[in-house]
Structures are given as structure tokens and as C-alpha cells.
N, C-alpha and C. Protein backbone atom coordinates (compact mmCIF):
# COMPACT_ATOMS: atom_id res chain seq x y z
N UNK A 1 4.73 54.48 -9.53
CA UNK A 1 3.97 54.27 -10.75
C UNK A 1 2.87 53.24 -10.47
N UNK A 2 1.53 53.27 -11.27
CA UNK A 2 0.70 52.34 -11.14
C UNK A 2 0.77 51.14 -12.06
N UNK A 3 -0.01 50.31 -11.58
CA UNK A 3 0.23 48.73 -12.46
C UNK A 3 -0.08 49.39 -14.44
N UNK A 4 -1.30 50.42 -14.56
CA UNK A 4 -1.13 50.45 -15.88
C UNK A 4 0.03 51.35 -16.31
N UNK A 5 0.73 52.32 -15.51
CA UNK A 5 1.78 52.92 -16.12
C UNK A 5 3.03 51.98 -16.61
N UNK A 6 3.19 50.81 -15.62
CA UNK A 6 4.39 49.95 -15.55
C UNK A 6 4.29 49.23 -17.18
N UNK A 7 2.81 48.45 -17.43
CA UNK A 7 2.12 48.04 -18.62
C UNK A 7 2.69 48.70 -19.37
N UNK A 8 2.35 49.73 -19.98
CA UNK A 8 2.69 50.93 -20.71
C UNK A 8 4.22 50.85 -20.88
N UNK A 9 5.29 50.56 -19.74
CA UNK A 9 6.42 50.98 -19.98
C UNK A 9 6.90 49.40 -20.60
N UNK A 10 6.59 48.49 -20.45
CA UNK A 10 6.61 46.92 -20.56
C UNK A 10 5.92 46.82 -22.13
N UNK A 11 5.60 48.01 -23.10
CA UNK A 11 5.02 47.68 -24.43
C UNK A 11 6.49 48.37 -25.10
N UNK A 12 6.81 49.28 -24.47
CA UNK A 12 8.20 49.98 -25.43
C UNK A 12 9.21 49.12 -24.67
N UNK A 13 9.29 49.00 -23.59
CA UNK A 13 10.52 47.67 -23.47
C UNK A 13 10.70 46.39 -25.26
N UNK A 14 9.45 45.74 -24.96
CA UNK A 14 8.52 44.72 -25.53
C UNK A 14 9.62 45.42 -27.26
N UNK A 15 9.52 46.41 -27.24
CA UNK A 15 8.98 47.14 -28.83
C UNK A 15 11.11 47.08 -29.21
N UNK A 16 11.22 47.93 -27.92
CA UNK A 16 12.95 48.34 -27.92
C UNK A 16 13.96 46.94 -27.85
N UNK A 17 13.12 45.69 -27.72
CA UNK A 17 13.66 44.83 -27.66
C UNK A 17 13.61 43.56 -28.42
N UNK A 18 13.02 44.08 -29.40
CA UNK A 18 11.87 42.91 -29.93
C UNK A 18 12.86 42.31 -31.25
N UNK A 19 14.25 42.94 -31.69
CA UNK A 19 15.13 42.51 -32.51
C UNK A 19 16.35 41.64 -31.78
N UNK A 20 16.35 41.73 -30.43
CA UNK A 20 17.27 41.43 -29.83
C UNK A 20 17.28 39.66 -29.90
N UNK A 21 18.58 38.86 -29.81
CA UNK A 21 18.68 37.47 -29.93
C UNK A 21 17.47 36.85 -28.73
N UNK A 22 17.17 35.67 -29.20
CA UNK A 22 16.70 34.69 -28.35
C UNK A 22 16.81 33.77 -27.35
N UNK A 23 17.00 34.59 -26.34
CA UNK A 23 17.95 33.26 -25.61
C UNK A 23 17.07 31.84 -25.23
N UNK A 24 17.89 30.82 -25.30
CA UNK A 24 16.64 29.35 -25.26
C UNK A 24 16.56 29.09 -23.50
N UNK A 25 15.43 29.56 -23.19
CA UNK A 25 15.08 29.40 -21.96
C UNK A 25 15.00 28.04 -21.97
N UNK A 26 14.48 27.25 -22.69
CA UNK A 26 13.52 25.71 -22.41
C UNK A 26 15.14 25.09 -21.76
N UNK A 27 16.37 25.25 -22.47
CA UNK A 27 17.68 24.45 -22.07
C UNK A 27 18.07 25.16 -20.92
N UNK A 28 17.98 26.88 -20.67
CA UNK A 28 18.49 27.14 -19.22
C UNK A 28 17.19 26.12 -17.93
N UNK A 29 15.86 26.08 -18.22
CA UNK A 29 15.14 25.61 -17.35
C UNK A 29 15.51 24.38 -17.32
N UNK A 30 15.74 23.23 -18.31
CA UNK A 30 16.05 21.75 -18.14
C UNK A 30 17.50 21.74 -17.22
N UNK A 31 18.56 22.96 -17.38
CA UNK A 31 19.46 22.51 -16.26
C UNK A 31 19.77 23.00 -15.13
N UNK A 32 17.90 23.53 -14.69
CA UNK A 32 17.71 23.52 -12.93
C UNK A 32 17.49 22.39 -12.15
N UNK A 33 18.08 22.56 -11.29
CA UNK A 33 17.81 21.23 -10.58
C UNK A 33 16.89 21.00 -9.88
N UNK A 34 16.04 22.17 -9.64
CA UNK A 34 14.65 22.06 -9.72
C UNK A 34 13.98 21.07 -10.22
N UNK A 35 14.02 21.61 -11.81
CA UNK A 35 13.70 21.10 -13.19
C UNK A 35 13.60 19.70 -12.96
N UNK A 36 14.90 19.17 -12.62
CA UNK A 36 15.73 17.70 -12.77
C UNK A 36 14.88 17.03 -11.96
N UNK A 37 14.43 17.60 -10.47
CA UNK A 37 13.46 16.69 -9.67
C UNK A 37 12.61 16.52 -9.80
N UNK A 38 11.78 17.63 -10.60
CA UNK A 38 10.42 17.35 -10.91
C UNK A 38 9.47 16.29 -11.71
N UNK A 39 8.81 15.87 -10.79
CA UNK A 39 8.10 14.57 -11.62
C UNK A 39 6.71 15.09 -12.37
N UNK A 40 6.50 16.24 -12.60
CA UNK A 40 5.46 16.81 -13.01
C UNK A 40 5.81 18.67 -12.86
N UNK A 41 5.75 18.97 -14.35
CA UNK A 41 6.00 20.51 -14.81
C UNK A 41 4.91 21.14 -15.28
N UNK A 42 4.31 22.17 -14.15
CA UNK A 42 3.38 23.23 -15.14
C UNK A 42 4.11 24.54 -15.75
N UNK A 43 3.44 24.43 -16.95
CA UNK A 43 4.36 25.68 -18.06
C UNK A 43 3.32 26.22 -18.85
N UNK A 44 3.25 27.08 -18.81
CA UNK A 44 2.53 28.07 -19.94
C UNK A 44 2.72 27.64 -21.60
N UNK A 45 2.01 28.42 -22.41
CA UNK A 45 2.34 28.15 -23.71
C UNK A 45 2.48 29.20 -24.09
N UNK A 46 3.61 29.42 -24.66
CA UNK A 46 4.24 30.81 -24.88
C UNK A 46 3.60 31.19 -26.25
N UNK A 47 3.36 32.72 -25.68
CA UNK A 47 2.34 33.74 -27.24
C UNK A 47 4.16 34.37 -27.50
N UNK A 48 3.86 35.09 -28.25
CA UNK A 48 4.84 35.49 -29.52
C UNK A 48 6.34 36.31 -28.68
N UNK A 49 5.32 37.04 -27.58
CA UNK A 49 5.98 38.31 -27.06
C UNK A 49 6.86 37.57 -25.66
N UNK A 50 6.10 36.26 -25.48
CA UNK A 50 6.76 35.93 -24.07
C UNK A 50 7.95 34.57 -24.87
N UNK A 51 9.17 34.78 -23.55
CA UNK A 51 10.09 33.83 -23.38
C UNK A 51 9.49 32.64 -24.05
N UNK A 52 10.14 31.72 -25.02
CA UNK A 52 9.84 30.80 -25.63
C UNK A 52 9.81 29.30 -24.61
N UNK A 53 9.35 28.79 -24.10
CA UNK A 53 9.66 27.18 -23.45
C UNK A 53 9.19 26.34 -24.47
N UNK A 54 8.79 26.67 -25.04
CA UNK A 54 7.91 25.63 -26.03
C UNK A 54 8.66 24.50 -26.02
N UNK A 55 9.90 24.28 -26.34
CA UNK A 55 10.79 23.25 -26.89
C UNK A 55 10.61 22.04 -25.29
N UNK A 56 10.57 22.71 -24.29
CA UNK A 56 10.74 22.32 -22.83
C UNK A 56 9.66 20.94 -22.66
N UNK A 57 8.41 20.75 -23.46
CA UNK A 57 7.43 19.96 -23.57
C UNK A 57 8.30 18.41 -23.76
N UNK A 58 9.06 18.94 -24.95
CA UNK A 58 9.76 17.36 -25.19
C UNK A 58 10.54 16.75 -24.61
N UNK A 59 11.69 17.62 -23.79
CA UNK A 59 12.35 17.81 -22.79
C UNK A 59 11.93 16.66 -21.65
N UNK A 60 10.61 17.05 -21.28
CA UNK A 60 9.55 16.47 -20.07
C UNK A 60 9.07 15.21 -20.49
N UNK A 61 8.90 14.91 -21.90
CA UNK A 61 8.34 14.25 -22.35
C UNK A 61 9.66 12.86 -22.50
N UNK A 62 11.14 13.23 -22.84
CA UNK A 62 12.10 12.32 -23.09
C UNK A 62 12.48 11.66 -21.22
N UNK A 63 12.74 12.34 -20.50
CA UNK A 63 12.90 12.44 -19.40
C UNK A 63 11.68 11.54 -18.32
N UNK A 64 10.07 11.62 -19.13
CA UNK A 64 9.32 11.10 -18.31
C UNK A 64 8.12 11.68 -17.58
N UNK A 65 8.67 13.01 -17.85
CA UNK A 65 7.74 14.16 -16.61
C UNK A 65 6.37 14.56 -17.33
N UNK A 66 5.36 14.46 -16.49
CA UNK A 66 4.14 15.17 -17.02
C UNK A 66 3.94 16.52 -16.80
N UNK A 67 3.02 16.79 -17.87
CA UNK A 67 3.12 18.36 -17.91
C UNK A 67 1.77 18.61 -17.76
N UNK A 68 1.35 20.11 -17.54
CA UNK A 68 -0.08 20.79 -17.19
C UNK A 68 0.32 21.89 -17.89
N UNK A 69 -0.92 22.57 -18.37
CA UNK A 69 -0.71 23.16 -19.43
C UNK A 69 -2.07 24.13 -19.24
N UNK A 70 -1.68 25.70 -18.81
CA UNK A 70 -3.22 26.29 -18.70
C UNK A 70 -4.49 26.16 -19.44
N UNK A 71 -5.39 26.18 -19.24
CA UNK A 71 -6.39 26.00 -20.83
C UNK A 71 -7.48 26.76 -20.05
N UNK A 72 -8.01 27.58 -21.41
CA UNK A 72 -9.57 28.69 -20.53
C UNK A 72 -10.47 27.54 -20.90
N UNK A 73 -11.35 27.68 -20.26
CA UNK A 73 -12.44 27.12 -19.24
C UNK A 73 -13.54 27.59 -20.08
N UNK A 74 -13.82 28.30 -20.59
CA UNK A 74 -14.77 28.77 -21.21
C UNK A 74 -15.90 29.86 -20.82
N UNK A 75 -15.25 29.53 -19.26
CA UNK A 75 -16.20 30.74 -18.46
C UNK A 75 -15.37 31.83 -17.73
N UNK A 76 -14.29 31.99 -18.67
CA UNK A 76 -13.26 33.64 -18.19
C UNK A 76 -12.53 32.96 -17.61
N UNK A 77 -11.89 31.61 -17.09
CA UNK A 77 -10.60 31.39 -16.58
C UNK A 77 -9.87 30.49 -16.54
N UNK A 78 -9.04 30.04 -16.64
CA UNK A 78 -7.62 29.32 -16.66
C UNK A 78 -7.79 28.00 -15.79
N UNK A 79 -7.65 26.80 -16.06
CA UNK A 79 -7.17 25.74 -15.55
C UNK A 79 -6.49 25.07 -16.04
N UNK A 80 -5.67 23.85 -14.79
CA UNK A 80 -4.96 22.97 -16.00
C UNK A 80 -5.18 22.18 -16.19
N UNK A 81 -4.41 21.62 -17.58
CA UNK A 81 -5.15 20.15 -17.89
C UNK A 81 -3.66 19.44 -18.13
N UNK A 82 -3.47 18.57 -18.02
CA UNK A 82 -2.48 17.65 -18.88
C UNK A 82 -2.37 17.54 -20.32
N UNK A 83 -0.99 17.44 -20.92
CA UNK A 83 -0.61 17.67 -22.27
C UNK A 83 -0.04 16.83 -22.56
N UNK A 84 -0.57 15.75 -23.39
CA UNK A 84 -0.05 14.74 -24.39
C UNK A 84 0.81 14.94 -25.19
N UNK A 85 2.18 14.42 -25.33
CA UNK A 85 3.20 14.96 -26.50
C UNK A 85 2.94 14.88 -27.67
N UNK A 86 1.89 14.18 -27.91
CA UNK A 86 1.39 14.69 -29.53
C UNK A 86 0.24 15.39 -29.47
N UNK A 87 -0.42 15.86 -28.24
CA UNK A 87 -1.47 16.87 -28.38
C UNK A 87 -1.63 18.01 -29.98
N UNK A 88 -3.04 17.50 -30.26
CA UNK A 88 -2.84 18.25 -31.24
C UNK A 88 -3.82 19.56 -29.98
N UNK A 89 -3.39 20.76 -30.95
CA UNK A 89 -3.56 22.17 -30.21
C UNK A 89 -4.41 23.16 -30.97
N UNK A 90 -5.38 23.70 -30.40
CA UNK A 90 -6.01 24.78 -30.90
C UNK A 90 -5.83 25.96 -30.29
N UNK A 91 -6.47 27.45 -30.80
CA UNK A 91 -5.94 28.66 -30.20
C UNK A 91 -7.50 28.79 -28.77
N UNK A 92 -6.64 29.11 -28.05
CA UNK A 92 -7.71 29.52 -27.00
C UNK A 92 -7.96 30.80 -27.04
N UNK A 93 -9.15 30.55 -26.07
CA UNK A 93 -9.72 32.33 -25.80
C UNK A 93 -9.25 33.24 -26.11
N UNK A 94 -7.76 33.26 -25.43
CA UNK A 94 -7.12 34.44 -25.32
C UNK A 94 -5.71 34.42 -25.83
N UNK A 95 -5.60 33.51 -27.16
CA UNK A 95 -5.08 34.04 -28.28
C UNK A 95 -3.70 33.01 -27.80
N UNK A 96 -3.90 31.85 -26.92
CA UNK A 96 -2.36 31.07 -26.64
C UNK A 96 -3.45 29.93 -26.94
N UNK A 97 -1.94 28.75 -27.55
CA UNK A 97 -2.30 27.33 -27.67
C UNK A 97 -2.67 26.51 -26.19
N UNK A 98 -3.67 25.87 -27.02
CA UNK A 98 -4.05 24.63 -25.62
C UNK A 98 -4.34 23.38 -26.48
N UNK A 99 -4.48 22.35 -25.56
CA UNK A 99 -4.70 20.99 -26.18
C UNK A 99 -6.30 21.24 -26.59
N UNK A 100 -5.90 20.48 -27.78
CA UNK A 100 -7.52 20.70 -28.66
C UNK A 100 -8.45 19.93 -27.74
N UNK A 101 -7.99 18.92 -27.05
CA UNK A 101 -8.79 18.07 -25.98
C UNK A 101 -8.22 18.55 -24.70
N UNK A 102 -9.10 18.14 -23.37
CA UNK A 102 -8.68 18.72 -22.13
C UNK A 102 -8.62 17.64 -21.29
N UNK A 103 -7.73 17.52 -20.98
CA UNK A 103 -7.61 16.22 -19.81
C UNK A 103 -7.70 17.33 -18.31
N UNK A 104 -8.32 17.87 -17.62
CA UNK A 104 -8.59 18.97 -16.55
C UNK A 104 -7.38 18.19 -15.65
N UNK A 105 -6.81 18.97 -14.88
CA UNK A 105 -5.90 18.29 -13.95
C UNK A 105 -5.99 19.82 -12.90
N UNK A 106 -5.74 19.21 -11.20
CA UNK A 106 -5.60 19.93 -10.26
C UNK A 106 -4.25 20.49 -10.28
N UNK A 107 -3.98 21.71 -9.90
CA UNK A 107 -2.76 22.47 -9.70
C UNK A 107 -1.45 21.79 -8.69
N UNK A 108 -2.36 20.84 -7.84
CA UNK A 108 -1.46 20.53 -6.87
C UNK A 108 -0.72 19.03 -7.19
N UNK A 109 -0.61 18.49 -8.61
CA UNK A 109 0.57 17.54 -8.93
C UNK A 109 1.69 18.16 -9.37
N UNK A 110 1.66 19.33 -9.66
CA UNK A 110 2.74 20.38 -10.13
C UNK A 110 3.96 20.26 -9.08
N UNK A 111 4.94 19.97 -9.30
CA UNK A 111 6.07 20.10 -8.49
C UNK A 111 6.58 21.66 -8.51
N UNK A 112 6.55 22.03 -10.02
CA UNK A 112 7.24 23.37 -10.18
C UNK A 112 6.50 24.26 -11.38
N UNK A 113 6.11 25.19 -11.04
CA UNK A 113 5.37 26.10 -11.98
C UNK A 113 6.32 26.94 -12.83
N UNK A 114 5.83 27.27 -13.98
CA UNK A 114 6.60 27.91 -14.92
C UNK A 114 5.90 29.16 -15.68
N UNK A 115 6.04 30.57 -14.65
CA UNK A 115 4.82 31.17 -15.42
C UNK A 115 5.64 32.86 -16.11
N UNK A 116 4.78 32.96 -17.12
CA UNK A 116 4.94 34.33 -17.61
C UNK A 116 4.97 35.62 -17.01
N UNK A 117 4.54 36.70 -17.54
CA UNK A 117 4.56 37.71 -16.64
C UNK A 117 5.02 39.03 -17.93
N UNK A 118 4.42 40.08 -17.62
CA UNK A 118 4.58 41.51 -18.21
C UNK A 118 5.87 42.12 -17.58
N UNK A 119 6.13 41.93 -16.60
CA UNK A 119 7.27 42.20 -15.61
C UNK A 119 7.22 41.89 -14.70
N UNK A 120 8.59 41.52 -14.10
CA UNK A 120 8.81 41.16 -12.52
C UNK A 120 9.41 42.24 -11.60
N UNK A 121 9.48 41.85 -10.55
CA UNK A 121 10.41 42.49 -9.56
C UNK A 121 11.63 41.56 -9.04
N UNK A 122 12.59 41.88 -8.39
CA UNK A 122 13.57 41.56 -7.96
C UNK A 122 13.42 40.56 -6.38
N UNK A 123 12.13 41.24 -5.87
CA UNK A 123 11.31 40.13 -4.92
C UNK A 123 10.60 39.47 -4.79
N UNK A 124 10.24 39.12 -6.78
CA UNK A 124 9.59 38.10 -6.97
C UNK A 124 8.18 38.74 -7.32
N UNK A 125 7.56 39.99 -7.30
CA UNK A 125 6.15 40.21 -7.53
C UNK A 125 6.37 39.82 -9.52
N UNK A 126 5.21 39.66 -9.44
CA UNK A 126 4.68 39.60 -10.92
C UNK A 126 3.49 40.70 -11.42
N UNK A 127 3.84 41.07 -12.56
CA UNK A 127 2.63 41.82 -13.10
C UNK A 127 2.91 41.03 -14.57
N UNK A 128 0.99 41.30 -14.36
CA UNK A 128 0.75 40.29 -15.44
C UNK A 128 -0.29 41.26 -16.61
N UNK A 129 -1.05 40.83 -16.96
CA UNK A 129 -1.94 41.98 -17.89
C UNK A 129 -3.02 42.20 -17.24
N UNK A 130 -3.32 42.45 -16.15
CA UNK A 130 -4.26 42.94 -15.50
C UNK A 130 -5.53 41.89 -15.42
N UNK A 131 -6.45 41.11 -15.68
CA UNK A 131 -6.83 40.29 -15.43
C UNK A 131 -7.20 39.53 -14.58
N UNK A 132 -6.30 39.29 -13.69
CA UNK A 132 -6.33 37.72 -12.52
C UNK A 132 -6.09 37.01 -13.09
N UNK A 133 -5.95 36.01 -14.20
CA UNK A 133 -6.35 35.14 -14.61
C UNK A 133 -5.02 34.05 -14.20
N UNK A 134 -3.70 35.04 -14.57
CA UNK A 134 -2.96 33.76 -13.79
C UNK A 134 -2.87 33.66 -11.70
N UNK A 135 -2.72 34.86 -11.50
CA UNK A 135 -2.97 34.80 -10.19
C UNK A 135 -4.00 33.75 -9.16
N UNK A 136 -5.31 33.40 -9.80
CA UNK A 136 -6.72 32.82 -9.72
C UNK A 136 -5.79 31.51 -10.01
N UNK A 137 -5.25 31.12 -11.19
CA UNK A 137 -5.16 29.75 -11.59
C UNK A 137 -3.27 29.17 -10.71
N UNK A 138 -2.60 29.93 -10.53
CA UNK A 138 -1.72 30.14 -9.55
C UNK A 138 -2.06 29.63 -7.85
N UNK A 139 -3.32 29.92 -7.45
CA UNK A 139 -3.77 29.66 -6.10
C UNK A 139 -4.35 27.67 -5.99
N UNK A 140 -4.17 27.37 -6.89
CA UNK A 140 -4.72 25.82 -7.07
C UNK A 140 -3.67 25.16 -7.18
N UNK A 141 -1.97 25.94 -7.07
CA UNK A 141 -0.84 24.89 -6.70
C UNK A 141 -0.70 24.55 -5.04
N UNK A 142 0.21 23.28 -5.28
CA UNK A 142 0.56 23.36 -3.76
C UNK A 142 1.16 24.17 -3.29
N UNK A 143 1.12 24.21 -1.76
CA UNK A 143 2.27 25.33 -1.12
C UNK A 143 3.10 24.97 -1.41
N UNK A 144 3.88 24.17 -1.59
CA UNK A 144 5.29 23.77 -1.55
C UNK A 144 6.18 23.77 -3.41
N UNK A 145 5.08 23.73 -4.17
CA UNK A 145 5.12 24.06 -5.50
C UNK A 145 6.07 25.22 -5.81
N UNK A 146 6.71 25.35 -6.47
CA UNK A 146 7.86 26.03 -6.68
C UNK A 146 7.61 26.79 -7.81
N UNK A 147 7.13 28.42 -7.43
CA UNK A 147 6.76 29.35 -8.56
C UNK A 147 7.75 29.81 -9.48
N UNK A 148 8.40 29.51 -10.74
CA UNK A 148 9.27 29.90 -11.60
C UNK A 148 8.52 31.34 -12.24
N UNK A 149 9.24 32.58 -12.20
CA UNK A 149 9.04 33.55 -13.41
C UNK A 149 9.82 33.16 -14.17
N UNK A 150 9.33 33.26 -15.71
CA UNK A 150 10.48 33.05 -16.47
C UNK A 150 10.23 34.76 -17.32
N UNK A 151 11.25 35.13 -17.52
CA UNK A 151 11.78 36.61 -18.30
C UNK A 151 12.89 36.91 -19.20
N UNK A 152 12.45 38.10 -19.91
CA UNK A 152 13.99 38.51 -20.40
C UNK A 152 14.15 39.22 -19.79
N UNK A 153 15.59 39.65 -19.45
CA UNK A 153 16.52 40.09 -18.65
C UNK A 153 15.69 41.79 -18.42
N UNK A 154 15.66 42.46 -19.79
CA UNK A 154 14.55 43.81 -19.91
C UNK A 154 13.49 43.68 -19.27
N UNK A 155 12.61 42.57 -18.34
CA UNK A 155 11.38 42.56 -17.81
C UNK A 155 11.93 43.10 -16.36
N UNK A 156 12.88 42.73 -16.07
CA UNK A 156 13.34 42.94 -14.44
C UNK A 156 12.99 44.62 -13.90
N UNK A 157 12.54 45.13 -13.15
CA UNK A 157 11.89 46.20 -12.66
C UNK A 157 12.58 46.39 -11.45
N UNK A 158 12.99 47.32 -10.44
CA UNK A 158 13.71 47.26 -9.22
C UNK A 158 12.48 46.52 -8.03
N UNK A 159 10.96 47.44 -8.68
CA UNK A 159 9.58 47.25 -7.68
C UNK A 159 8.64 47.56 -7.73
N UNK A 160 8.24 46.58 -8.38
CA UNK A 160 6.31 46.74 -9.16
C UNK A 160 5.65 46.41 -7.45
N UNK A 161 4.32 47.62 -8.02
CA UNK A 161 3.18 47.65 -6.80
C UNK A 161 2.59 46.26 -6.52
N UNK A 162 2.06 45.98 -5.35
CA UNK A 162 1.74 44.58 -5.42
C UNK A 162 0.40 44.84 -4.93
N UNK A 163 -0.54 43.67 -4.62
CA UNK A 163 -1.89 43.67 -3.89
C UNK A 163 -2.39 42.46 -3.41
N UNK A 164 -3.36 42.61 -2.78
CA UNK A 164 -3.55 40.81 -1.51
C UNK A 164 -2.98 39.79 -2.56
N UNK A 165 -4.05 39.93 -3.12
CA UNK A 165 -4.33 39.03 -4.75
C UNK A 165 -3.58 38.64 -5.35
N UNK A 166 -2.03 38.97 -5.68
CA UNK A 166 -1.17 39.58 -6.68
C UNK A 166 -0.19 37.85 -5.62
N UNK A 167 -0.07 36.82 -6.75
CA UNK A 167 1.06 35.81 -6.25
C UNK A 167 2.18 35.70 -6.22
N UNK A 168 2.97 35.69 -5.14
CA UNK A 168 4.57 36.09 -5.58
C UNK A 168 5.31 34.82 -5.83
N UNK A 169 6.39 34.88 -7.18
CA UNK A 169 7.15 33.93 -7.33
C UNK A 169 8.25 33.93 -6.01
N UNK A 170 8.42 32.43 -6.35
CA UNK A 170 9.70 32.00 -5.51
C UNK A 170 11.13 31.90 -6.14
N UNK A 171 11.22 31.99 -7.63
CA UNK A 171 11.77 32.03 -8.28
C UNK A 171 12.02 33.50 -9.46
N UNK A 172 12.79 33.85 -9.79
CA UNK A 172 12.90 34.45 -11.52
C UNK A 172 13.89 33.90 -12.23
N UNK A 173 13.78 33.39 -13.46
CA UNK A 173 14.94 32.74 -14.54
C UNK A 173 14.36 34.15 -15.27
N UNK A 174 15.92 34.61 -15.76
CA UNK A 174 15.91 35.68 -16.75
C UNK A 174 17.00 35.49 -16.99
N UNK A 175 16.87 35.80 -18.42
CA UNK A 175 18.24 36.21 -19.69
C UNK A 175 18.03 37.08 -20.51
């Protein structure tokens, strides 16, 4: 199958699943020990359809850890910036919260990345919505940065197509 057929099958997943309970990712991620070492967490800001972390901010915030937080750029792409625990937040570009202000920050204080995804694979590929946009903003961590997918358990795929471009996690958390 091609990346838009998989899409396609990832909207009736999305649809067939969309009553099902919530499981609280933000508490399975706080008790990785990953998690626990990290002195700095990049995490997405979860839109409606993806795994919730939201709660995970305060988490980072009681604990000590700074966070990065994608934000569009204004010219089609994704960087991060640092997120103040009282950041107040506006809707970005593309329809997810960002800090209404941007503190820009490089990818490479990130100890451990925390990213979304349309579906995964079992070897870690990601498909995302076609774009680049996290892939592009993905290449500005360190090597040693520790790629988290986070999913519901229904995103898991046996083996989405991949390409040069296309960043593979080192990780998947799914429930």
C-alpha cells in the first residue's frame, strides 16, 4: 500500500475508534525511565485526534524539566521554542496550540522527543500527514536524543513504506 492509502486506512481506524476509553499517556510517559532522566522534554501539543500528553507539561514542570514545544515559523515550518508553565497559548497555523510568545530553542537540548504520528510501524517508521513538517523539525535533535512515538494501540501497522527523508523512532509507547 502507498503512504496515501495507509492515511485513508488511519481516518476509519481514527473514526472506529474514536468512542473507545482514554488511556493517560502523560502518566505511562512520566514512568519511563527515560522520562525520569531527562533534563529537558520535547513534546508535541496534542490536536483532538492524537494521544493526549497535555497533562505531561506539569509533570516537567513539578519535577524541574524544561520543555520545547513545536511552534510554525510562519514560513511553512516547525521549530522549537521553550514553554513556560503558564504560557498563555494561541492556535497555530496548523490548527495545534503554541505559546502565544516564542522563546525559539535548538532541537539539540532535547534529551527525549515525544512525537505524534498517523501511524507507526513495529520498526519504528512513522507516517505522519504527508507534509515533512515533523520529519524537517525532527532532524535538529541530537543523535543521541531519544525519538518517542507516542500511539494508540490501533495506530500500530505490521509496515508502513518508508523514504530517505522519513525519521525513524527509537521508541513506540502505545496503549
Amino acid at each position: 500500500m502507498a503512504k496515501k492509502e495507509y492515511r485513508r486506512l488511519a481516518g476509519i481506524l481514527r473514526k472506529e475508534h474514536s468512542s473507545d476509553p482514554r488511556p493517560d499517556f502523560a502518566a505511562a510517559v512520566a514512568r519511563m525511565d527515560l522520562f525520569k532522566r531527562a533534563t529537558c522534554v520535547a513534546m508535541y501539543m496534542p490536536m483532538a485526534s492524537e494521544p493526549d500528553i497535555g497533562r505531561l507539561r506539569d509533570v516537567c514542570r513539578l519535577s524541574g524539566k524544561r520543555v520545547l514545544v513545536p511552534v510554525s515559523d510562519g514560513a511553512g515550518a516547525y521549530r522549537f521554542s521553550h514553554i513556560a508553565p503558564d504560557a498563555l497559548l494561541r492556535i497555530g497555523a496548523f490548527g495545534v496550540e503554541e505559546p502565544e510568545v516564542c522563546d525559539y530553542a535548538g532541537g539539540e537540548e532535547a534529551d527525549i522527543c515525544l512525537v505524534p504520528g498517523v501511524l507507526f510501524d513495529k520498526s519504528g517508521n512513522r507516517l505522519g500527514h504527508g507534509r515533512g513538517y515533523y520529519d524537517r523539525l525532527l532532524t535538529s535533535l541530537r543523535c543521541d536524543c531519544v525519538k518517542i512515538g507516542v500511539a494508540f494501540s490501533w495506530q500500530i501497522v505490521p509496515k508502513l513504506p518508508c523514504e530517505p527523508h522519513d525519521v525513524l523512532m527509537d521508541e513506540i509507547l502505545s496503549l
